[in-house]
N, C-alpha and C. Protein backbone atom coordinates (compact mmCIF):
# COMPACT_ATOMS: atom_id res chain seq x y z
N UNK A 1 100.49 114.29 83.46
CA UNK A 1 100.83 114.42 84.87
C UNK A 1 100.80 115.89 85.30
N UNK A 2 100.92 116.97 84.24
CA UNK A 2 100.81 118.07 84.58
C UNK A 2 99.33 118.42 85.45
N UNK A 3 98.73 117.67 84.51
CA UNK A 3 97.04 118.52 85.14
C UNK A 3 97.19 117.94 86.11
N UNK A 4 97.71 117.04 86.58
CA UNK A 4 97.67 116.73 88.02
C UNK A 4 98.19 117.24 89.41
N UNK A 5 99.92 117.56 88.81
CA UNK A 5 100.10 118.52 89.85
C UNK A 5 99.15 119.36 89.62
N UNK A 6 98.92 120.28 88.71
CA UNK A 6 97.94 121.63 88.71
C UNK A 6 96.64 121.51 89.22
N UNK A 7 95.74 120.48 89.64
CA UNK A 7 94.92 120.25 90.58
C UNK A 7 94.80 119.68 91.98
N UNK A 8 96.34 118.86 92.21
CA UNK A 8 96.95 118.75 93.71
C UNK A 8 97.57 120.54 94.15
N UNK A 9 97.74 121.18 93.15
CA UNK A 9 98.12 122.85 93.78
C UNK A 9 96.77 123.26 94.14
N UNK A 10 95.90 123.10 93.63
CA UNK A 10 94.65 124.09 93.68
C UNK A 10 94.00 123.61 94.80
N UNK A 11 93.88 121.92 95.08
CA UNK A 11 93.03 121.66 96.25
C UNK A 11 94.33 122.15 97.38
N UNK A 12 95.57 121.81 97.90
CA UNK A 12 95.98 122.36 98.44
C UNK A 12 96.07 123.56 98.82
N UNK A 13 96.19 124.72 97.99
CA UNK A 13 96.03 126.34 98.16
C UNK A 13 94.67 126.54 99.09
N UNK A 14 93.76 125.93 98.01
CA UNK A 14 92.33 126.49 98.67
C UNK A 14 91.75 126.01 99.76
N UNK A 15 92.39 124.30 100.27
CA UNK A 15 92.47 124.12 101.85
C UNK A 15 92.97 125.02 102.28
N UNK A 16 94.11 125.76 102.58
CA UNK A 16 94.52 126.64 103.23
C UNK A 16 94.07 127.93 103.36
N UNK A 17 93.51 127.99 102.14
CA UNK A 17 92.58 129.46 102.23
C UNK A 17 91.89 129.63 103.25
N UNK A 18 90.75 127.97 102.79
CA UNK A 18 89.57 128.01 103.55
C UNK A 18 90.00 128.00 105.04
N UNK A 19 91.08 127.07 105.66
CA UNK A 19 91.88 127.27 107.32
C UNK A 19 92.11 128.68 107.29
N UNK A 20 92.73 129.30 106.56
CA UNK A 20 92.65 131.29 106.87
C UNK A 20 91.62 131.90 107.25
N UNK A 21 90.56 131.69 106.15
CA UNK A 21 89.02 132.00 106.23
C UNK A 21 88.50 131.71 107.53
N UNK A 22 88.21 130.65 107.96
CA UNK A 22 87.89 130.26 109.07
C UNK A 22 88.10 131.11 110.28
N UNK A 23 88.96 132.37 110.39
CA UNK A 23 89.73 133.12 111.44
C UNK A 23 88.98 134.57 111.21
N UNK A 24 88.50 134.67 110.30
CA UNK A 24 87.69 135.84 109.85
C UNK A 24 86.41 136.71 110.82
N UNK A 25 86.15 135.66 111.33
CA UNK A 25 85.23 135.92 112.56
C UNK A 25 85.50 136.10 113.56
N UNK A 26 86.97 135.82 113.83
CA UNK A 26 87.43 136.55 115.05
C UNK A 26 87.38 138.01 115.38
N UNK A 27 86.93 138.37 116.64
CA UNK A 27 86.40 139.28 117.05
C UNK A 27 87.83 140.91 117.00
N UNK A 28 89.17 140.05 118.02
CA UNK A 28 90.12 140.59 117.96
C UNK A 28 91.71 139.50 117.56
N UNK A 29 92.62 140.37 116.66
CA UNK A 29 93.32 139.84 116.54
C UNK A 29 94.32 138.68 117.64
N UNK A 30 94.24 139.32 118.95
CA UNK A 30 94.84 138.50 119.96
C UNK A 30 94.38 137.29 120.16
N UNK A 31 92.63 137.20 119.69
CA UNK A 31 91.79 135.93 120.07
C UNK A 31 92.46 134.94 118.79
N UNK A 32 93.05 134.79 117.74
CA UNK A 32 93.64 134.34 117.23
C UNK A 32 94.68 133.37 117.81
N UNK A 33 94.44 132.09 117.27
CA UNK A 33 95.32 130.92 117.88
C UNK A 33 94.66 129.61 117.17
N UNK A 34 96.11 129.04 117.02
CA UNK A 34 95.59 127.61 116.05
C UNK A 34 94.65 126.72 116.86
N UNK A 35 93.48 126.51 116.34
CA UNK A 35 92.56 125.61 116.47
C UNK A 35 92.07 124.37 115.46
N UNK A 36 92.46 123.28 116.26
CA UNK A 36 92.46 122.11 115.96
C UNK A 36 91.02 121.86 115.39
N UNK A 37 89.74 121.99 115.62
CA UNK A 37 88.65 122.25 115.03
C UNK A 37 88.66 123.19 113.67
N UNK A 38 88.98 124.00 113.50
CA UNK A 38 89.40 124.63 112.40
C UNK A 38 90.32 124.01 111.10
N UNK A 39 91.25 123.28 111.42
CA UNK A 39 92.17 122.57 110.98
C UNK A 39 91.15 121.09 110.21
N UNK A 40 90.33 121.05 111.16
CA UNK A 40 89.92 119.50 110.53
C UNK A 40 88.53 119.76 109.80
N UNK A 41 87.93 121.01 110.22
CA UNK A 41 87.22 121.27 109.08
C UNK A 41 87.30 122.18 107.84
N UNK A 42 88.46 122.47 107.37
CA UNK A 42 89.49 122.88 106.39
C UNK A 42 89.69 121.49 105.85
N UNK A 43 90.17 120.26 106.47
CA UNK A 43 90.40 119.32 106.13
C UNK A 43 89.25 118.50 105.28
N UNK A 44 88.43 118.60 105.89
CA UNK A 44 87.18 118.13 105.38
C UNK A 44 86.37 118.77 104.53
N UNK A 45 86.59 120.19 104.28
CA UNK A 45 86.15 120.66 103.19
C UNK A 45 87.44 120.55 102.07
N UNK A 46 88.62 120.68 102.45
CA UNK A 46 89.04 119.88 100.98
C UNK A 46 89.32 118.41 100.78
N UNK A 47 88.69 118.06 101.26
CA UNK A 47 88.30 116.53 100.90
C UNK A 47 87.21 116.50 100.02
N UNK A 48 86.08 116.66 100.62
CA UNK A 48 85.14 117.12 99.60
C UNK A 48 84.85 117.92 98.63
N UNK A 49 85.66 119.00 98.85
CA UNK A 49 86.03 119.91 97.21
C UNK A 49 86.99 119.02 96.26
N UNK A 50 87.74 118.46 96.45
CA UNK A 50 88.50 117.18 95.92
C UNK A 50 88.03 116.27 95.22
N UNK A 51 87.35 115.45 95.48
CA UNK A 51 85.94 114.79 95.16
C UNK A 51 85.14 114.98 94.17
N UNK A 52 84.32 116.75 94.35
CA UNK A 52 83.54 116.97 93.41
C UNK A 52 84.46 117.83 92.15
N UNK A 53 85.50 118.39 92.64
CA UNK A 53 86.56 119.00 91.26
C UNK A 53 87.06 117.81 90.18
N UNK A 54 87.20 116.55 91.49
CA UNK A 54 87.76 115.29 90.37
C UNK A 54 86.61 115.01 89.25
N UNK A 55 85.28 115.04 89.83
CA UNK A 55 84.09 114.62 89.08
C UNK A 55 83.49 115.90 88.08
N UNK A 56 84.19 116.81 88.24
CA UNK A 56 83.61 118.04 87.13
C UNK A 56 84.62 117.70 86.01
N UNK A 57 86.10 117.44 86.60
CA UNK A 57 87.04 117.04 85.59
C UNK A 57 87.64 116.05 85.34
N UNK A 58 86.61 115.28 84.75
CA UNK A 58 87.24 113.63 84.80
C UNK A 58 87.38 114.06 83.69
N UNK A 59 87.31 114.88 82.84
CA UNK A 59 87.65 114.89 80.89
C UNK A 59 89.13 115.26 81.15
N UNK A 60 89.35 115.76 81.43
CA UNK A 60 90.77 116.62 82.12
C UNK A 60 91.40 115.62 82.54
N UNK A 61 91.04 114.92 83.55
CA UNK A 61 91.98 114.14 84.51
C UNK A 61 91.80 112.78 83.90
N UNK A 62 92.37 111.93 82.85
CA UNK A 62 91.67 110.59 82.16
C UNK A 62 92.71 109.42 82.73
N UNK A 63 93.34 109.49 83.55
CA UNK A 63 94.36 108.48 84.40
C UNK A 63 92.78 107.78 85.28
N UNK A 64 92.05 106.76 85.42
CA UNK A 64 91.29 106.30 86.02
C UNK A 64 91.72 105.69 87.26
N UNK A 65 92.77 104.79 87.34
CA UNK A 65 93.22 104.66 88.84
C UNK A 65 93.98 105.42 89.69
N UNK A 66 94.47 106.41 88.77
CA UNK A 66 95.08 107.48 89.99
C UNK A 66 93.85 108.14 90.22
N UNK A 67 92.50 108.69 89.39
CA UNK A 67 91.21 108.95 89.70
C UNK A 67 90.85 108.41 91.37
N UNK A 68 90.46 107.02 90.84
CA UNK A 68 90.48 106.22 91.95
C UNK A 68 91.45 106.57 93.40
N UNK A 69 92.64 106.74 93.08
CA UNK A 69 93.12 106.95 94.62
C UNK A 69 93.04 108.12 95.30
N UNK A 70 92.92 108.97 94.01
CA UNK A 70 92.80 110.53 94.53
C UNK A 70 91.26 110.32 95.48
N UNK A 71 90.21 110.33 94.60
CA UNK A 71 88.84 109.77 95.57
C UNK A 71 88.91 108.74 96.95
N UNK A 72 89.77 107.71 96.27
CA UNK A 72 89.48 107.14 98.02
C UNK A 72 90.76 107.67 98.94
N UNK A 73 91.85 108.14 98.77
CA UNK A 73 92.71 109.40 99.64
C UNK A 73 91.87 110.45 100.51
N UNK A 74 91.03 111.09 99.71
CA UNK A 74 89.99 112.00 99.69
C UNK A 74 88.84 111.78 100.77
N UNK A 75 88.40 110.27 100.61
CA UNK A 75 87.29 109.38 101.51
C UNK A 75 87.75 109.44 102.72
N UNK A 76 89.01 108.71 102.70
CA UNK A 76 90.03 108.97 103.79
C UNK A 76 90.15 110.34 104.56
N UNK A 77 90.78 111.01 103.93
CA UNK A 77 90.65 112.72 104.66
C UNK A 77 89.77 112.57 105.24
N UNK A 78 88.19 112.72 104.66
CA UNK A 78 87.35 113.34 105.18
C UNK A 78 86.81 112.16 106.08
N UNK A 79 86.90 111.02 106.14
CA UNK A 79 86.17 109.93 107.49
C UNK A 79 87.06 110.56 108.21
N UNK A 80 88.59 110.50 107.96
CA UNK A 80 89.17 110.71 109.48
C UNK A 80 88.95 112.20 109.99
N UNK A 81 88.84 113.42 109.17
CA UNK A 81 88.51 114.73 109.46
C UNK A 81 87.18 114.86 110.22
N UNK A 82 86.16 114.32 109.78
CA UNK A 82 84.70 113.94 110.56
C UNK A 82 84.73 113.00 112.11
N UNK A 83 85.79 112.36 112.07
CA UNK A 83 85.81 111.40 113.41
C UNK A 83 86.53 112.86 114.14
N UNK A 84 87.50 112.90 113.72
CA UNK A 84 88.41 113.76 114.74
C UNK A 84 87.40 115.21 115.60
N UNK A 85 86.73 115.41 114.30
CA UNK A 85 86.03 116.82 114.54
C UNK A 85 84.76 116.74 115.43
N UNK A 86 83.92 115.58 114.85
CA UNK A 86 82.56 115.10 116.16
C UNK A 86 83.54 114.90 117.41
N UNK A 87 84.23 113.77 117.60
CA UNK A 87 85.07 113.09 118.52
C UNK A 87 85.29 114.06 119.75
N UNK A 88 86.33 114.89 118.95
CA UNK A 88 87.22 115.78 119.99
C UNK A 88 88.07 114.82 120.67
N UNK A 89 88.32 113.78 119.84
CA UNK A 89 89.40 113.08 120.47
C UNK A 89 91.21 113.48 121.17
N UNK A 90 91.33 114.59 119.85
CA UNK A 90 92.59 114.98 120.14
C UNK A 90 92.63 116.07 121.09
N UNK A 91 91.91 116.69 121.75
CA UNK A 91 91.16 118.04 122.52
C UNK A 91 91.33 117.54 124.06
N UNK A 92 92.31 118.42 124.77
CA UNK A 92 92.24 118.21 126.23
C UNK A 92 91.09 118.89 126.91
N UNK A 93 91.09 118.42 128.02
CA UNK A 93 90.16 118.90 129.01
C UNK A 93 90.10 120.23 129.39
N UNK A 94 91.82 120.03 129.55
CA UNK A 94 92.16 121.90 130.13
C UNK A 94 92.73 122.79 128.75
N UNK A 95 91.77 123.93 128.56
CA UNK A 95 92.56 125.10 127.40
C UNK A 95 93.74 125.54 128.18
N UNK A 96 94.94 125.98 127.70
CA UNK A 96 95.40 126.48 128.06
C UNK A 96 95.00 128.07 126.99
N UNK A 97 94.79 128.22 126.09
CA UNK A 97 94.60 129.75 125.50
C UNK A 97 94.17 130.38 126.55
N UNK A 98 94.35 131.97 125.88
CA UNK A 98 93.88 133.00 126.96
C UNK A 98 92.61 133.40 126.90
N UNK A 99 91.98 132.94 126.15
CA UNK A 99 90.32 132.95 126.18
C UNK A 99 89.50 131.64 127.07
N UNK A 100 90.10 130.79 127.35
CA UNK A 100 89.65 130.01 128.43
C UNK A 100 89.90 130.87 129.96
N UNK A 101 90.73 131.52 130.08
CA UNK A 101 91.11 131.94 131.46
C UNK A 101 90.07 133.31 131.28
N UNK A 102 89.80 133.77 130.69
CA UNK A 102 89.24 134.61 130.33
C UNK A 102 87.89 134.36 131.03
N UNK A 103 87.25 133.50 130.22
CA UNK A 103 85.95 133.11 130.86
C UNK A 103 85.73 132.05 131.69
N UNK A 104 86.78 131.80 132.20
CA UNK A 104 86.38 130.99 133.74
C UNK A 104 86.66 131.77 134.64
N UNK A 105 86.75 133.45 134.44
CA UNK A 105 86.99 133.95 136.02
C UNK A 105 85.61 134.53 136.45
């Protein structure tokens, strides 16, 4: 069960990295602000880093149905991370950030 937490730490950490990363291209620090697009493709890349880490270390990881749930958990993430992110379901009409007011004047 150890290697398990120790690979639920690692995909966790490095989702979050990659959501940090993602901010790197910001131009100025003020333009900084949580974005929901950002969030779900963080999400979806550790879904899929998840996935292929389980399949480099299936020697490592030899529990086969927790295998199994970790992968379809994982499936999960990433269908719903991919709907949300094409979708823009959760995304209002009106920004309120200050980079929308910005460029609608």
């Amino acid at each position: 069960m150890k290697a398990y937490m120790k690979f639920a730490g690692m995909v966790i950490v490095s989702t979050i990295v990659m959501f940090i990363f993602k901010y790197f291209s910001t131009y100025k620090l003020d333009h900084v602000f949580f974005s929901e697009t950002r969030a779900y493709m963080a999400l979806l890349m550790g879904a899929t880093m998840t996935i292929i880490m389980l399949a480099f270390m299936r020697n490592m990881l030899k529990n086969r149905k927790l295998n199994a749930g970790i992968a379809a958990g994982s499936l999960v993430v990433f269908i719903a991370s991919l709907f949300l992110l094409r979708s823009q379901t959760t995304v209002d009409d009106a920004d309120s950030s200050p980079l929308h007011c910005h460029f609608n004047k």
